[in-house]
Protein backbone atom coordinates (compact mmCIF):
# COMPACT_ATOMS: atom_id res chain seq x y z
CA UNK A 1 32.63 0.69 5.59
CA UNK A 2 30.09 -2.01 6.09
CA UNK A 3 32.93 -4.85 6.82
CA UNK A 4 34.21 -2.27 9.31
CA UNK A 5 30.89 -1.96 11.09
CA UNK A 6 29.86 -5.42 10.46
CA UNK A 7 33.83 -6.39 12.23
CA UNK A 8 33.09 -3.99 15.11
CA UNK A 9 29.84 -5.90 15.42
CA UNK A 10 30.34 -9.50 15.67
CA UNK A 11 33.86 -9.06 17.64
CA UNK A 12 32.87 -6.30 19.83
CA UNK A 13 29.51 -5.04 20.95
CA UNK A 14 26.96 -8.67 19.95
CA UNK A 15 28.91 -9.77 22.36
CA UNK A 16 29.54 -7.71 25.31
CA UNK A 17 25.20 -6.92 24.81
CA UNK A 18 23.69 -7.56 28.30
CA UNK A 19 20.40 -5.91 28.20
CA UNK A 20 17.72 -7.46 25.44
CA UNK A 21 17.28 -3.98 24.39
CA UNK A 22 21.18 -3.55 23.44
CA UNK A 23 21.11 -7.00 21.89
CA UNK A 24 17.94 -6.36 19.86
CA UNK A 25 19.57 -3.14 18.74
CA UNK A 26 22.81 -4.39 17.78
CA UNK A 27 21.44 -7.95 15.57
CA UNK A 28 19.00 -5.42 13.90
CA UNK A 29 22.33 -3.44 13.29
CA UNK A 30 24.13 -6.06 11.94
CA UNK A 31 21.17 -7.29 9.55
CA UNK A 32 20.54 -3.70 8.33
CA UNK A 33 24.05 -3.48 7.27
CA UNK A 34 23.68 -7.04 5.54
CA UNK A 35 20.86 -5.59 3.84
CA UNK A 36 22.49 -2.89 2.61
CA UNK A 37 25.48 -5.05 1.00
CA UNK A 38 22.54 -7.26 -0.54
CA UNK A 39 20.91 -4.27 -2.06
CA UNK A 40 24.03 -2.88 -3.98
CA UNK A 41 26.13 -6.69 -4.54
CA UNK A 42 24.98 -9.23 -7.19
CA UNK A 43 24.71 -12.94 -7.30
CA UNK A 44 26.45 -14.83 -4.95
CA UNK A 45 28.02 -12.02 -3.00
CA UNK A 46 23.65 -11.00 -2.70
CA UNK A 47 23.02 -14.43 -1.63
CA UNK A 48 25.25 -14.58 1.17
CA UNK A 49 24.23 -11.09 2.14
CA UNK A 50 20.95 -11.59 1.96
CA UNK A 51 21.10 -15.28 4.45
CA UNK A 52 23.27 -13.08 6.78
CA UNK A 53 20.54 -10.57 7.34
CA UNK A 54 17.84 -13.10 7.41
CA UNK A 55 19.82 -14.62 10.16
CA UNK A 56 20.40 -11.44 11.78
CA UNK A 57 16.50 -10.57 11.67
CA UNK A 58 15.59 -13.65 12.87
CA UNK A 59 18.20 -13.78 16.23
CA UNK A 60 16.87 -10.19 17.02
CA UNK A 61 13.62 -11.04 16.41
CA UNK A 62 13.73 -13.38 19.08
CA UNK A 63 15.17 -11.46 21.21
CA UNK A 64 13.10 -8.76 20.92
CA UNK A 65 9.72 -11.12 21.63
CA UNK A 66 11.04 -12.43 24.45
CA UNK A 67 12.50 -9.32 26.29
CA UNK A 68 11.03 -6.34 24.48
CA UNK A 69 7.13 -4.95 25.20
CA UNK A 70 5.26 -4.97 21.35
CA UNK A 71 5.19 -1.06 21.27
CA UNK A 72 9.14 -0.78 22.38
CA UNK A 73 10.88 1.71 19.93
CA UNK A 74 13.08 -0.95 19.01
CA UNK A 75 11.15 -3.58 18.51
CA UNK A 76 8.84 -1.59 16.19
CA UNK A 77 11.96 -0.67 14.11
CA UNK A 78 13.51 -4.01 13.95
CA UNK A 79 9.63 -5.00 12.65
CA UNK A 80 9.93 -2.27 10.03
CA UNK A 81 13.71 -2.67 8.63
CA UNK A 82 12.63 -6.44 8.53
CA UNK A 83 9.70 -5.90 6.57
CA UNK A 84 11.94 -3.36 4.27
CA UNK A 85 14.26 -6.44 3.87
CA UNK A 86 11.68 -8.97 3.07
CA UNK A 87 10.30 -6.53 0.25
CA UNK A 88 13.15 -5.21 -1.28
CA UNK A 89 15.83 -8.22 -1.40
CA UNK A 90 13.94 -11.00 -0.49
């Protein structure tokens, strides 16, 4: 299911993303389901995972400081599914 979503992602909706709201939402998207695949794979399948959503974090991340007000909804849940990421698989 994740490859699905992650597929749908990157070929699809990144992509097409013209508002810094959609794109914030989307990258966080993408790096949540990274995260996921990190949190239940192993070794080098984790690794991978785990740079993919670090990528993810950080292209949404920039995103969302440069287009998105500190208290936007998004923005606030991009900073908390990050910080999830950074504690749990990091």
């Amino acid at each position: 299911i994740c490859d699905t979503i992650l597929g749908l992602l990157d070929n699809n909706l990144i992509g097409k993303a013209s508002t810094g709201d959609s794109q914030v939402f989307y990258q966080k998207m993408k790096a949540d389901y990274y995260r996921y695949i990190a949190e239940f794979t192993k070794d080098e399948n984790k690794t991978s995972a785990a740079d993919s959503a670090e990528t993810a974090y950080a292209d949404a991340a920039k995103v969302a400081e440069k287009d998105l007000a500190v208290t936007h909804p998004i923005r606030l849940g991009l900073a908390l599914n990050y910080s999830v990421f950074l504690y749990e698989v990091q």
